[in-house]
C-alpha atoms as a PDB file:
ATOM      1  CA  UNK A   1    -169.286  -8.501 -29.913  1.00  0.00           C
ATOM      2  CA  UNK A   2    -170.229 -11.816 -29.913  1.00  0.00           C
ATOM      3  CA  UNK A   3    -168.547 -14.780 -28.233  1.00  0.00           C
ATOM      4  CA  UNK A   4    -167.921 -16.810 -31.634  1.00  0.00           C
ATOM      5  CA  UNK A   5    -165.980 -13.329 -32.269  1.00  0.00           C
ATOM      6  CA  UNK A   6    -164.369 -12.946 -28.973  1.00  0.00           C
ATOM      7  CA  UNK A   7    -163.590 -16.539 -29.299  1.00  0.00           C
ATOM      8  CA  UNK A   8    -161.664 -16.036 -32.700  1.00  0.00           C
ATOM      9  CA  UNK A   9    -159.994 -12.824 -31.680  1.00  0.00           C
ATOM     10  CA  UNK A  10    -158.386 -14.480 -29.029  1.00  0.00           C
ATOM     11  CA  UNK A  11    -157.306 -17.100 -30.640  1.00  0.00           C
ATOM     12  CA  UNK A  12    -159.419 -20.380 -29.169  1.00  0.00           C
ATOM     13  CA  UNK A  13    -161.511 -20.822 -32.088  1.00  0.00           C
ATOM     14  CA  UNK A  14    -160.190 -22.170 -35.466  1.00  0.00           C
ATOM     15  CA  UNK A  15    -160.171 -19.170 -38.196  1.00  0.00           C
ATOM     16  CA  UNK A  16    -162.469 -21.312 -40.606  1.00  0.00           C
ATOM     17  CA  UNK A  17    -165.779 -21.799 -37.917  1.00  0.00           C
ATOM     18  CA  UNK A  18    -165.746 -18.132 -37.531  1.00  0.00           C
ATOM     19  CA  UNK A  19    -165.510 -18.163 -41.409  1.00  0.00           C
ATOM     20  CA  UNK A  20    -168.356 -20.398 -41.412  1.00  0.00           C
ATOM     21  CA  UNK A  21    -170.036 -18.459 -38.614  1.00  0.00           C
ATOM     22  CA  UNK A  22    -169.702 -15.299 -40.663  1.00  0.00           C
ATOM     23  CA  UNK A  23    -171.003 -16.809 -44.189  1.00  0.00           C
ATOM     24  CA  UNK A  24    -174.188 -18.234 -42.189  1.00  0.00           C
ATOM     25  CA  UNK A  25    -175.458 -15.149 -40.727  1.00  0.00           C
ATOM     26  CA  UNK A  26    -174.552 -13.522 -44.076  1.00  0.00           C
ATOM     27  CA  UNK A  27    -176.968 -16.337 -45.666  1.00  0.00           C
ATOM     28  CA  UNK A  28    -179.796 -15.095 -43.100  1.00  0.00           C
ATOM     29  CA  UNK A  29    -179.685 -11.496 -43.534  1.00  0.00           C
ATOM     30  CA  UNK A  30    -179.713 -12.196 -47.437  1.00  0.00           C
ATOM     31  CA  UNK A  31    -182.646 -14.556 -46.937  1.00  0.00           C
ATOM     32  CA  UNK A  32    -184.560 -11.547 -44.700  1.00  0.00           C
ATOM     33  CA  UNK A  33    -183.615  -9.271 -47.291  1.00  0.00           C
ATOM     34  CA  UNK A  34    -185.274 -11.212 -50.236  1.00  0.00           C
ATOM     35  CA  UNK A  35    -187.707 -12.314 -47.995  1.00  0.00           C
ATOM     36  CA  UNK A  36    -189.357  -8.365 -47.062  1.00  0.00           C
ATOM     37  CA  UNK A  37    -188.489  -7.962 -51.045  1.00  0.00           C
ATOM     38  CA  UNK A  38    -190.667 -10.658 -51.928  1.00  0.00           C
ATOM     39  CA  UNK A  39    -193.168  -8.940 -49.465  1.00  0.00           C
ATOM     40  CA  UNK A  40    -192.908  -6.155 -51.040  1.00  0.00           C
ATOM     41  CA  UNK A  41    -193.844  -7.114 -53.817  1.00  0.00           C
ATOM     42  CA  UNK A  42    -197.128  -9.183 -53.293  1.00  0.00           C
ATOM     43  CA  UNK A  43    -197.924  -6.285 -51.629  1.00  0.00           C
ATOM     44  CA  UNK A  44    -197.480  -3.843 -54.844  1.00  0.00           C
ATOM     45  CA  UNK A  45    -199.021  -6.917 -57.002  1.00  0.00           C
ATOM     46  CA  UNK A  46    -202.155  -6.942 -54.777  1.00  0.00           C
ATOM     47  CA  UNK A  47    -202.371  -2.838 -54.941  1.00  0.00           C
ATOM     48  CA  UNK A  48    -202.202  -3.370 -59.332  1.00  0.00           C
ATOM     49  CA  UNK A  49    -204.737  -5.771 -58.986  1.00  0.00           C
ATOM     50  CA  UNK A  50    -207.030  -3.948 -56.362  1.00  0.00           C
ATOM     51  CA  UNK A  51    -206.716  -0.918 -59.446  1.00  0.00           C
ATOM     52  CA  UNK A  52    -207.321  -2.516 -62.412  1.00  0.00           C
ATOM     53  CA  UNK A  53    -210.595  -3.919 -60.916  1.00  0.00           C
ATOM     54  CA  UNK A  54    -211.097  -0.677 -59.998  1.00  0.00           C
ATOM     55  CA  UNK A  55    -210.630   0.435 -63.575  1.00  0.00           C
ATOM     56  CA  UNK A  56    -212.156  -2.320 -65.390  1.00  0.00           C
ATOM     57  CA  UNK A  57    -215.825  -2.105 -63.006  1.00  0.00           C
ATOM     58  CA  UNK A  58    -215.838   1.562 -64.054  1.00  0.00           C
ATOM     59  CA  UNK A  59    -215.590   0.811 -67.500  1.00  0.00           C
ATOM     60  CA  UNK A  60    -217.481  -2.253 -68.025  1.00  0.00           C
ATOM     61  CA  UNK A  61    -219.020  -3.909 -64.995  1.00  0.00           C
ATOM     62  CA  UNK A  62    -219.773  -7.189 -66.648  1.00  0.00           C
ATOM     63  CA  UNK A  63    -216.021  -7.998 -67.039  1.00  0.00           C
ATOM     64  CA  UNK A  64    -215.510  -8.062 -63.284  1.00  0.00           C
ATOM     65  CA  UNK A  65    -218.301 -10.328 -62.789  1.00  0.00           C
ATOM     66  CA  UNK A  66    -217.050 -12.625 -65.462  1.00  0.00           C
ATOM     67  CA  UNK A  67    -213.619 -12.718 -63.917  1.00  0.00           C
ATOM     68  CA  UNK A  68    -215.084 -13.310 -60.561  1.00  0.00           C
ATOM     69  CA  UNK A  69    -217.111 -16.063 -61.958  1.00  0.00           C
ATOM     70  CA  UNK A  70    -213.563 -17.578 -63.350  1.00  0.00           C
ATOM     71  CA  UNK A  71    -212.298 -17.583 -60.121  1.00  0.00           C
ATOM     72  CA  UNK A  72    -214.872 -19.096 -58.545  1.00  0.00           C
ATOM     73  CA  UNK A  73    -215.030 -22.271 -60.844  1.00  0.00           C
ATOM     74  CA  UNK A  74    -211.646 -22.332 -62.338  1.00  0.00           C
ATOM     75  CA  UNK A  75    -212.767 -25.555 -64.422  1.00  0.00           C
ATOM     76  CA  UNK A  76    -214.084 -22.707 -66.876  1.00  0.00           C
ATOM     77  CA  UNK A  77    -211.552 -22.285 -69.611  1.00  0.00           C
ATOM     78  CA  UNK A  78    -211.928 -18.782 -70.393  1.00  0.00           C
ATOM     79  CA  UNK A  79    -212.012 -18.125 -74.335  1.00  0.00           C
END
């Protein structure tokens, strides 16, 4: 137990900073939660993309090199 919760147990803290206590380390474990979700995700997102190249150089080689090239010099509006 911690001492902001020892503190409110026995009465020498005021019931709304342990309130406020409480809602702020809820806040952080929500924001680590969405945070390693977010992760997550890129992670899956980079996987989809790492296939479909896969996929598209087996089928047609040339379309990997022309995305490539768009990435390379995004200036190139691709039509």
């Amino acid at each position: 137990m911690s001492s902001e919760q020892m503190g409110i147990m026995n009465g020498s803290m005021p019931p709304h900073l342990g309130r406020n206590i409480w809602a702020t380390s809820k806040l952080q474990e929500d924001f680590r939660l969405r945070k390693r979700a977010i992760r997550e995700f890129t992670q899956a997102l980079l996987i989809i993309e790492n296939y479909l190249r896969q996929y598209i150089d087996a089928v047609n080689p040339s379309v990997v090199a022309s995305l490539t090239e768009t990435e390379v010099h995004p200036q190139h509006s691709v039509c």
